[in-house]
Protein backbone atom coordinates (compact mmCIF):
# COMPACT_ATOMS: atom_id res chain seq x y z
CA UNK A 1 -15.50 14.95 22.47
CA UNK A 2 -17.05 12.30 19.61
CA UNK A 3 -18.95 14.24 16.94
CA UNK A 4 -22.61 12.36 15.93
CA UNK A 5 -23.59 11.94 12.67
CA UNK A 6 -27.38 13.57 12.33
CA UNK A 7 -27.92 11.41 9.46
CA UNK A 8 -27.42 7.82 11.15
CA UNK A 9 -25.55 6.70 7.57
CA UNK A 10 -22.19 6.58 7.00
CA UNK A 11 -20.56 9.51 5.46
CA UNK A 12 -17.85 7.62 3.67
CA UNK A 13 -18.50 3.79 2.14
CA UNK A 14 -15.26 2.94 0.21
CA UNK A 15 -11.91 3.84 -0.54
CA UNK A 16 -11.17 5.88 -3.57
CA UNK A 17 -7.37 5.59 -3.39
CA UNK A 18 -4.22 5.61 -1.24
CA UNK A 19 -1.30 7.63 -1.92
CA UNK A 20 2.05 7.23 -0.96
CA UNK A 21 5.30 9.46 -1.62
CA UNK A 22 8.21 8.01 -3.33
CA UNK A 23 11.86 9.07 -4.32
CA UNK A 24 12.20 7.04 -7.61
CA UNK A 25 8.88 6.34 -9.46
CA UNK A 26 10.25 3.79 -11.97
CA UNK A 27 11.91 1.79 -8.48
CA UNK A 28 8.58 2.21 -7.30
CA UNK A 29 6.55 1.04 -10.65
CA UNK A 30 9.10 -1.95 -10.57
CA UNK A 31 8.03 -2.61 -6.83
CA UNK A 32 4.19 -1.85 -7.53
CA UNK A 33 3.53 -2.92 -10.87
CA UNK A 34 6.44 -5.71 -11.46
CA UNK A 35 6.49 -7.54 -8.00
CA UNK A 36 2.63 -6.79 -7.00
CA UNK A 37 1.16 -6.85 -10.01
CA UNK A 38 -1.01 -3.96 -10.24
CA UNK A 39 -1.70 -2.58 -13.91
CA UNK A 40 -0.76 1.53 -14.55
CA UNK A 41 -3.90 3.98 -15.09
CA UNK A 42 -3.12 5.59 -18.09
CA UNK A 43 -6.12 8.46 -18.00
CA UNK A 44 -3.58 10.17 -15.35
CA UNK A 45 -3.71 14.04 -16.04
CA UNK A 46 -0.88 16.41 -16.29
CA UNK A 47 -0.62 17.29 -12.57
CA UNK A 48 2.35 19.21 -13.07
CA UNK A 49 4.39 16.65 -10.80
CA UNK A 50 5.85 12.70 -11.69
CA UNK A 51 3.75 10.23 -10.81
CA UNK A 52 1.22 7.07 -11.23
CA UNK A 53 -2.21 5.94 -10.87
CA UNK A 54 -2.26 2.04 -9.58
CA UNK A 55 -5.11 0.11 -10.46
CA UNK A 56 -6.47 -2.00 -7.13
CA UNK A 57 -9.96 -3.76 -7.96
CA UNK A 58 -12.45 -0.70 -7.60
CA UNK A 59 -9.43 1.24 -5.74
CA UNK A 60 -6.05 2.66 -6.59
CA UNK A 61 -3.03 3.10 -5.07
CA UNK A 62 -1.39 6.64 -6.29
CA UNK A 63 2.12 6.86 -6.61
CA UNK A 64 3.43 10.77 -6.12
CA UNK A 65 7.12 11.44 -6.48
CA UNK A 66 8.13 14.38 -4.32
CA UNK A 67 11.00 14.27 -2.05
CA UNK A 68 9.75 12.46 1.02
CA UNK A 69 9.33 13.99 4.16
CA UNK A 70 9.52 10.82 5.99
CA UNK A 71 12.84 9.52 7.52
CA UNK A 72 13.71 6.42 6.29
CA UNK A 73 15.04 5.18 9.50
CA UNK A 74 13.95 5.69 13.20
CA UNK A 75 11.09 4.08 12.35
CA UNK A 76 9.08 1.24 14.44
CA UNK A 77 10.55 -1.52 13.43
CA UNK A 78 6.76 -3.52 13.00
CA UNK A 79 5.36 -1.93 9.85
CA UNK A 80 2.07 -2.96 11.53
CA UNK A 81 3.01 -0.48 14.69
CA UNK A 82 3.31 2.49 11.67
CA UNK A 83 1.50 4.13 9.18
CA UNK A 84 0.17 1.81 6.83
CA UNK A 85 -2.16 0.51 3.69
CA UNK A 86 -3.60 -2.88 4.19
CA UNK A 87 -4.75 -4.57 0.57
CA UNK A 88 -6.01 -7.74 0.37
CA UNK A 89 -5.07 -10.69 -1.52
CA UNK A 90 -6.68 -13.89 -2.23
CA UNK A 91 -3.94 -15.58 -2.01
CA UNK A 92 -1.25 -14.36 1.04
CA UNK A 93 1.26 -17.21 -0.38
CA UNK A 94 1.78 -16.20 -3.50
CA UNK A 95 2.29 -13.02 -1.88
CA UNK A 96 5.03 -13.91 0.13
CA UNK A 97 6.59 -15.63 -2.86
CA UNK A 98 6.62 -12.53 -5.24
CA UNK A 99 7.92 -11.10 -2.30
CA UNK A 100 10.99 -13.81 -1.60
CA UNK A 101 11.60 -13.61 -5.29
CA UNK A 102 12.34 -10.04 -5.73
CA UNK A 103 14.25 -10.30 -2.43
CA UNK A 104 12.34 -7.82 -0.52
CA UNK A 105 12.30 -8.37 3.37
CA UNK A 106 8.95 -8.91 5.09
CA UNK A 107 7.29 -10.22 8.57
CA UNK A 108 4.28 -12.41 9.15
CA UNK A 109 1.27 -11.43 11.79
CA UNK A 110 2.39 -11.52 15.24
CA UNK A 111 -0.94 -12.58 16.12
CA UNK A 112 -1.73 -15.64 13.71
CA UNK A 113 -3.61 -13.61 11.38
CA UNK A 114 -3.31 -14.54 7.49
CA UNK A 115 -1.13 -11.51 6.84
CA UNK A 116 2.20 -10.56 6.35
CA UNK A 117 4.09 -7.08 5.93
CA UNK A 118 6.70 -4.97 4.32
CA UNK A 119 7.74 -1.43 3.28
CA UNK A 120 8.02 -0.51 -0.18
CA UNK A 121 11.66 0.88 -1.92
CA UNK A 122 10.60 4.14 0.12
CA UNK A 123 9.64 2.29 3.60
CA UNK A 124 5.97 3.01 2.97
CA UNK A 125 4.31 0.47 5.07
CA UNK A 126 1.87 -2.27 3.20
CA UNK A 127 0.09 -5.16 4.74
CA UNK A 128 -1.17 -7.82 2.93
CA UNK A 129 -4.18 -9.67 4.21
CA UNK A 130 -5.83 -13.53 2.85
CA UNK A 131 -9.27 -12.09 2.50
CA UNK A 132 -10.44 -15.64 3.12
CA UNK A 133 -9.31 -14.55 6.78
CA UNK A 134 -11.71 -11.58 6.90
């Protein structure tokens, strides 16, 4: 059974922010912030739990340390074929070179697409596509 929207608009236009579960948020900050780039909100509030705000363009990426839920292994072995957050990049080579550099394995598009993916310290998924591909 689909559900219609009455209004004929969409409901949702953007995304706020992505959050992902980690073990070790300054292995994580290294991985997010030192490999990838992105800068550290600092207007974070006290949520009562360790954690991060990721600035992405207009977006974020939120990093929540909790013990993780999600095994480690047993999981498909095609990040793309699990749960995952796809950011784009201007730029998938020097993507693939931070990537190389910090050692951290990674698999380009089966299909041809301009992408490439890996899992983060705690085997969240991440794609990375060439916006010039979209």
């Amino acid at each position: 059974m689909t559900a219609q929207n009455p209004l004929s608009v969409p409901l949702v236009t953007d995304l706020h922010h992505a959050s992902v579960l980690v073990l070790d948020l300054e292995r994580s900050l290294a991985f997010y912030s030192g490999v990838l780039g992105l800068t550290i909100d600092e207007k974070r509030p006290d949520l009562g739990y360790p954690g991060a705000w990721l600035n992405l363009g207009s977006n974020q990426i939120h990093l929540i340390r909790l013990p993780n839920p999600d095994p480690r292994v047993g999981r498909p072995s095609r990040v793309g074929h699990d749960r995952h957050v796809a950011l784009k990049t201007p730029n998938i080579e020097q993507v693939q070179s931070a990537l190389q550099a910090a050692g951290i394995s990674y698999a380009r598009s089966s299909s041809g697409r301009r992408a490439l993916f890996c899992r983060d310290p705690d085997g969240n998924g991440l794609e990375f596509i060439d916006q010039s591909s979209l």
